[in-house]
Structure formats: structure tokens, C-alpha cells
N, C-alpha and C. Protein backbone atom coordinates (compact mmCIF):
# COMPACT_ATOMS: atom_id res chain seq x y z
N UNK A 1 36.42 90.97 138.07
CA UNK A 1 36.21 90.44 136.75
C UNK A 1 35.21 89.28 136.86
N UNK A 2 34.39 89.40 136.24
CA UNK A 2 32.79 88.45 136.41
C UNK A 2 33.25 87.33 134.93
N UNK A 3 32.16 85.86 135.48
CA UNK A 3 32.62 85.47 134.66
C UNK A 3 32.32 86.00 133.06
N UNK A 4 31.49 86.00 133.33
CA UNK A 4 30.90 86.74 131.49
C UNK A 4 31.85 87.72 131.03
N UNK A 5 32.92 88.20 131.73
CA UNK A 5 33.44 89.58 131.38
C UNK A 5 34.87 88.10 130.65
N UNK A 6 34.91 87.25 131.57
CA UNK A 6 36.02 86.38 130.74
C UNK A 6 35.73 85.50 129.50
N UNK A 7 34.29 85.47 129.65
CA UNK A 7 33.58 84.70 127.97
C UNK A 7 33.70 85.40 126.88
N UNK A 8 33.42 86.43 127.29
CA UNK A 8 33.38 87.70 126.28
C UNK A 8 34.67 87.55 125.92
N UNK A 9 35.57 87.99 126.16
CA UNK A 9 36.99 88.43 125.81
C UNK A 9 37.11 87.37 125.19
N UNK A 10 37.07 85.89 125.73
CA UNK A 10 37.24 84.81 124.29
C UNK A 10 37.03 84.43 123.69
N UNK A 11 35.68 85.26 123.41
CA UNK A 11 34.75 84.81 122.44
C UNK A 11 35.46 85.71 121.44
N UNK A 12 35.66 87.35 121.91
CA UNK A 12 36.54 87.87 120.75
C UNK A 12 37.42 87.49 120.30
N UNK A 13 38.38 86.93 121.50
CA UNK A 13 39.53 86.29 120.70
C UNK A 13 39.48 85.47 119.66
N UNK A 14 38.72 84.50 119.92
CA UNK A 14 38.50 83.66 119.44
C UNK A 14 38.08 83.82 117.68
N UNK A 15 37.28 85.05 117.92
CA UNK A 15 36.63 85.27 117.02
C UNK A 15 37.50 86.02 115.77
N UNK A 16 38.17 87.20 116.16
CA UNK A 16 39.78 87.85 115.82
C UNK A 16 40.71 86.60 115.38
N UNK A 17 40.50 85.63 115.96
CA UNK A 17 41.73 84.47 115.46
C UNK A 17 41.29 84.01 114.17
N UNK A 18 39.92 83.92 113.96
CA UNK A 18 38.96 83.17 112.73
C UNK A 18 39.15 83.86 112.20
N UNK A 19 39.02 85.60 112.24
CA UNK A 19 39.02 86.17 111.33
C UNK A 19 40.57 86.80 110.32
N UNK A 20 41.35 86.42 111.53
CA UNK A 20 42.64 86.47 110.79
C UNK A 20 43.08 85.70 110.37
N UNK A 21 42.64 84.29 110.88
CA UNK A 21 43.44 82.74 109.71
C UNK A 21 42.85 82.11 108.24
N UNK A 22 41.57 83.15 108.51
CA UNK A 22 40.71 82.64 107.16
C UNK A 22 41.21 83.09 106.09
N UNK A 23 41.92 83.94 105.56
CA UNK A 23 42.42 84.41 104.31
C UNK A 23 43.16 83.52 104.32
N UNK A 24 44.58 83.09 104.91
CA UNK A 24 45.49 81.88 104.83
C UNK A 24 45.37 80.87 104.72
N UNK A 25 44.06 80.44 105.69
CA UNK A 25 43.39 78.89 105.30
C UNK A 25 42.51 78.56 104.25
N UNK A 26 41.82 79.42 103.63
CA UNK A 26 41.07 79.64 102.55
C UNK A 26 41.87 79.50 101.43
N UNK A 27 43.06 80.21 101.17
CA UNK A 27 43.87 80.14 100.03
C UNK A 27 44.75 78.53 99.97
N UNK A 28 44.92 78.50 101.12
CA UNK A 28 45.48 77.15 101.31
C UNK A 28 44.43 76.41 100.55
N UNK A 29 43.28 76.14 101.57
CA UNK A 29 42.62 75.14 101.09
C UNK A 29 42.16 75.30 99.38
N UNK A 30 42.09 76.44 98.69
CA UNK A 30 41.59 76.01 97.40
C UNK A 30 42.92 75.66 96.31
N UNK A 31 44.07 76.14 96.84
CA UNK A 31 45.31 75.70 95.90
C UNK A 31 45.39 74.37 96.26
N UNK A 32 44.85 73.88 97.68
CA UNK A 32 45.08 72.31 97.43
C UNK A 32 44.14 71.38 96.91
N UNK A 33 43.10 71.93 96.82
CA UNK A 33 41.51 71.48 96.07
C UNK A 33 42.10 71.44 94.28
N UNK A 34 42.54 72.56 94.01
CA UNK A 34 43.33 72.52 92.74
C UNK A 34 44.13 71.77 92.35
N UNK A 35 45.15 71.76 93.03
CA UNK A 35 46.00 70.44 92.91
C UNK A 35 45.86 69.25 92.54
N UNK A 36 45.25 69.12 94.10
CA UNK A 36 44.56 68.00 94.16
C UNK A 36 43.55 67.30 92.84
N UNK A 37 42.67 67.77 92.80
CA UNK A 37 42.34 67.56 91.20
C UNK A 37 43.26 67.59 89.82
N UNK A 38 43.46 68.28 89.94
CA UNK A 38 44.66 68.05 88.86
C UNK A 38 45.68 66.63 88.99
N UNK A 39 45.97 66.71 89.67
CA UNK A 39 46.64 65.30 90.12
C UNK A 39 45.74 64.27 89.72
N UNK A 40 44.49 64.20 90.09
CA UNK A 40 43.58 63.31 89.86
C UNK A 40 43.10 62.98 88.52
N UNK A 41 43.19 64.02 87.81
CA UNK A 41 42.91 64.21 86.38
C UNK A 41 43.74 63.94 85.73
N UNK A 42 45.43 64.43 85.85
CA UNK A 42 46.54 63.74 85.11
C UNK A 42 46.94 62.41 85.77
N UNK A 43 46.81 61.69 86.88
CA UNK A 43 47.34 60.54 87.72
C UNK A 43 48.60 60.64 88.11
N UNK A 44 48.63 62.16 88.37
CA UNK A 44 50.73 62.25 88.84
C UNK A 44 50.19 62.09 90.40
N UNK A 45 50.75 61.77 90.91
CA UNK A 45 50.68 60.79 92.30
C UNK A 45 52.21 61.46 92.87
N UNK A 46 52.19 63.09 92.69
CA UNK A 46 53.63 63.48 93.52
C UNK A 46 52.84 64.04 94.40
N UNK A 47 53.55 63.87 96.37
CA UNK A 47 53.12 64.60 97.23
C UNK A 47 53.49 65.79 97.10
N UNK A 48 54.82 65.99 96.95
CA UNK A 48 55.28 67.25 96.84
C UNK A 48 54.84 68.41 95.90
N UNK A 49 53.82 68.34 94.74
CA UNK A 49 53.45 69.13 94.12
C UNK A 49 52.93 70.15 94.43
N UNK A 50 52.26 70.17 95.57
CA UNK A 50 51.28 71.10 96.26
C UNK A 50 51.75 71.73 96.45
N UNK A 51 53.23 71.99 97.23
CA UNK A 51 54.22 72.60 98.16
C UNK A 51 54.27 74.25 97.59
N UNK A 52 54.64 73.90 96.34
CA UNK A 52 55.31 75.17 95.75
C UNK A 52 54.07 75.82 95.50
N UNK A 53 52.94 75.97 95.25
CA UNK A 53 51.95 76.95 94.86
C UNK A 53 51.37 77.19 96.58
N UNK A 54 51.41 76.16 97.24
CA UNK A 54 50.52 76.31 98.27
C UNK A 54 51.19 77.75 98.68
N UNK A 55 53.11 77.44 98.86
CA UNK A 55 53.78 78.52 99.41
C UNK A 55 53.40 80.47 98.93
N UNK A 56 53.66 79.83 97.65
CA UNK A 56 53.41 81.10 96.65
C UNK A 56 52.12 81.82 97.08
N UNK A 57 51.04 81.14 97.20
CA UNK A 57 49.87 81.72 97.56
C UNK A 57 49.37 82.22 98.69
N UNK A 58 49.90 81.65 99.75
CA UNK A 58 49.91 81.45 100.97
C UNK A 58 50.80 83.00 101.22
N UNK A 59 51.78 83.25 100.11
CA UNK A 59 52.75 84.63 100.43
C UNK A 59 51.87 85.54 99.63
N UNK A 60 51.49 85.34 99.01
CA UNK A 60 50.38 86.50 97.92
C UNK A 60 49.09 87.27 99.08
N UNK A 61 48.68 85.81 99.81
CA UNK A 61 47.49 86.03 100.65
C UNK A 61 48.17 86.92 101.76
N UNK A 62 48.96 86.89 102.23
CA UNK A 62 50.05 87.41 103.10
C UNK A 62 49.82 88.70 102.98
N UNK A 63 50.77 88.78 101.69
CA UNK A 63 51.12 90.37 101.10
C UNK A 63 49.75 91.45 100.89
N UNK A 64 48.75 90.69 100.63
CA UNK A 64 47.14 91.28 100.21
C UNK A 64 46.79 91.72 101.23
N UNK A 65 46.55 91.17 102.28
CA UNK A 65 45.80 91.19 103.47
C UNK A 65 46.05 91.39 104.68
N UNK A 66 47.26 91.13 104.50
CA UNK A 66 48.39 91.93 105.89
C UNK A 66 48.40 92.68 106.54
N UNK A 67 47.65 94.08 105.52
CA UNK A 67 47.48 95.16 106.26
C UNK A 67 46.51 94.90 107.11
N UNK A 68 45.50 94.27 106.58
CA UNK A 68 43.95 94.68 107.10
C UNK A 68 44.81 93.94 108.50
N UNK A 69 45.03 92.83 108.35
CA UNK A 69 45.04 91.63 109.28
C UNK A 69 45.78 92.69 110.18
N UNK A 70 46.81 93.27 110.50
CA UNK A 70 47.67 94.07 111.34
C UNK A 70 46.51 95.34 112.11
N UNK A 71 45.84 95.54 111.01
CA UNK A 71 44.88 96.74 111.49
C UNK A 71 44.11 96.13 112.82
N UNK A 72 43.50 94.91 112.19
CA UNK A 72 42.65 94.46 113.36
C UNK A 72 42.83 94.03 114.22
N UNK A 73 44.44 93.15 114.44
CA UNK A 73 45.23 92.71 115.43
C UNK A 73 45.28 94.18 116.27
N UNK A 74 46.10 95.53 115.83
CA UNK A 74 45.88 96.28 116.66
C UNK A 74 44.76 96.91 117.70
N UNK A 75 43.94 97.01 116.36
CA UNK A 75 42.37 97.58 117.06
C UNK A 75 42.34 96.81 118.13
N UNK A 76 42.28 95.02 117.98
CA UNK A 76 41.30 94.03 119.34
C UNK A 76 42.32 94.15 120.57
N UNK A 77 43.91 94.81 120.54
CA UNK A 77 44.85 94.68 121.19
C UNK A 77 44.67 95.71 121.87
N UNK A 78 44.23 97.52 121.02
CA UNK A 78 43.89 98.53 122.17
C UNK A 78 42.66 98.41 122.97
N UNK A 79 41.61 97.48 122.17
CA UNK A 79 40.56 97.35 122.60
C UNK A 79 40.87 96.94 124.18
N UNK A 80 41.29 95.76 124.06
CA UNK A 80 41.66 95.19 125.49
C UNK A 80 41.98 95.57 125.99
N UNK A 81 43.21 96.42 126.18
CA UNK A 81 43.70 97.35 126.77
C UNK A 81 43.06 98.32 127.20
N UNK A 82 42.55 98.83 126.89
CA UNK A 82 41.15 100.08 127.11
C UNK A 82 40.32 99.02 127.87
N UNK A 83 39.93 98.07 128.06
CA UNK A 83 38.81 97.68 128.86
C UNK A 83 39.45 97.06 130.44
N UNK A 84 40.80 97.30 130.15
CA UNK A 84 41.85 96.38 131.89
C UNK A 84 41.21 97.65 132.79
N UNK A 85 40.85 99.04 132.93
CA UNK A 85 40.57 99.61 134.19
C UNK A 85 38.84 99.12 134.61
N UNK A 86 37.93 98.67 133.56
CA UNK A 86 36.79 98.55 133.54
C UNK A 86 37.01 97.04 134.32
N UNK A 87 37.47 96.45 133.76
CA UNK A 87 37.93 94.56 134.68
C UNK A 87 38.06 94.77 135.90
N UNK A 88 39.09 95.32 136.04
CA UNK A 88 39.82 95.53 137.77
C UNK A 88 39.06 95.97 138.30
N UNK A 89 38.14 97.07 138.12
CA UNK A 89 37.20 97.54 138.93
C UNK A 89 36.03 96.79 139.35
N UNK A 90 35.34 95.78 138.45
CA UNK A 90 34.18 94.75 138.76
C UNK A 90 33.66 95.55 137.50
N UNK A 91 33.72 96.54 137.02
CA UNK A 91 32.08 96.84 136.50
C UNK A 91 31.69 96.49 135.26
């Protein structure tokens, strides 16, 4: 196993991780951009407001995208797997 053969692999990972936390962090971040303004606009000054939509959305984004997200977790998982006799060997 060369080093490039170990960059690679974490660069996918890496890359598979971005691409599966961005629907969750994306939804996160604009229900709290929402909030957040709103708060700002009425002057309610509760931390806890966020909580309950962040959750809600955060389970919506879940339920939407889940599949895909599972699809691709599998794919990069056989992928790897399919490439362990190509490693061991050097080539």
C-alpha cells in the first residue's frame, strides 16, 4: 500500500463525510439563520427557541435524504472493499 493509495482513500472519505453531513448541516444552519433573525426582529432573547424547529428539520432532512445518504454510504463501503485485494498486493 503506497502512500498515495492512503491519500486517496481519505480524501474519499473525507469527501463521502462532506457529502453526507451537508444536508443536516445546511438545514441546521438555515433554521438557525431563521430564528435567529426572528429573534432579532421581535427581541425575544429565548435560547431555547431554536431547539424545537432545529429538531423538526433536522428529522425532515433525515427522512428526505436518507435514502440517498445510505445509498452512498454503501456504494463508498463496497467500493473499499473491492479495492483491499488491489492494496495488499502493491498495485
Amino acid at each position: 500500500m503506497t502512500d498515495a493509495a492512503v491519500l486517496h482513500i481519505g480524501l474519499l472519505a473525507m469527501m463521502t463525510a462532506a457529502k453526507l453531513s451537508a444536508p443536516i448541516l445546511l438545514t441546521a444552519l438555515a433554521i438557525g439563520f431563521v430564528i435567529s433573525l426572528f429573534q432579532s426582529v421581535t427581541q425575544i432573547q429565548e435560547v431555547t427557541l431554536s431547539f424545537v424547529p432545529k429538531m423538526v428539520g433536522v428529522g425532515l432532512a433525515l427522512l428526505i435524504t436518507g435514502n440517498w445518504m445510505l445509498h452512498e454510504l454503501v456504494s463508498f463501503t463496497t467500493q473499499l472493499f473491492g479495492q483491499i485485494p488491489t492494496l495488499i498486493n502493491g498495485g
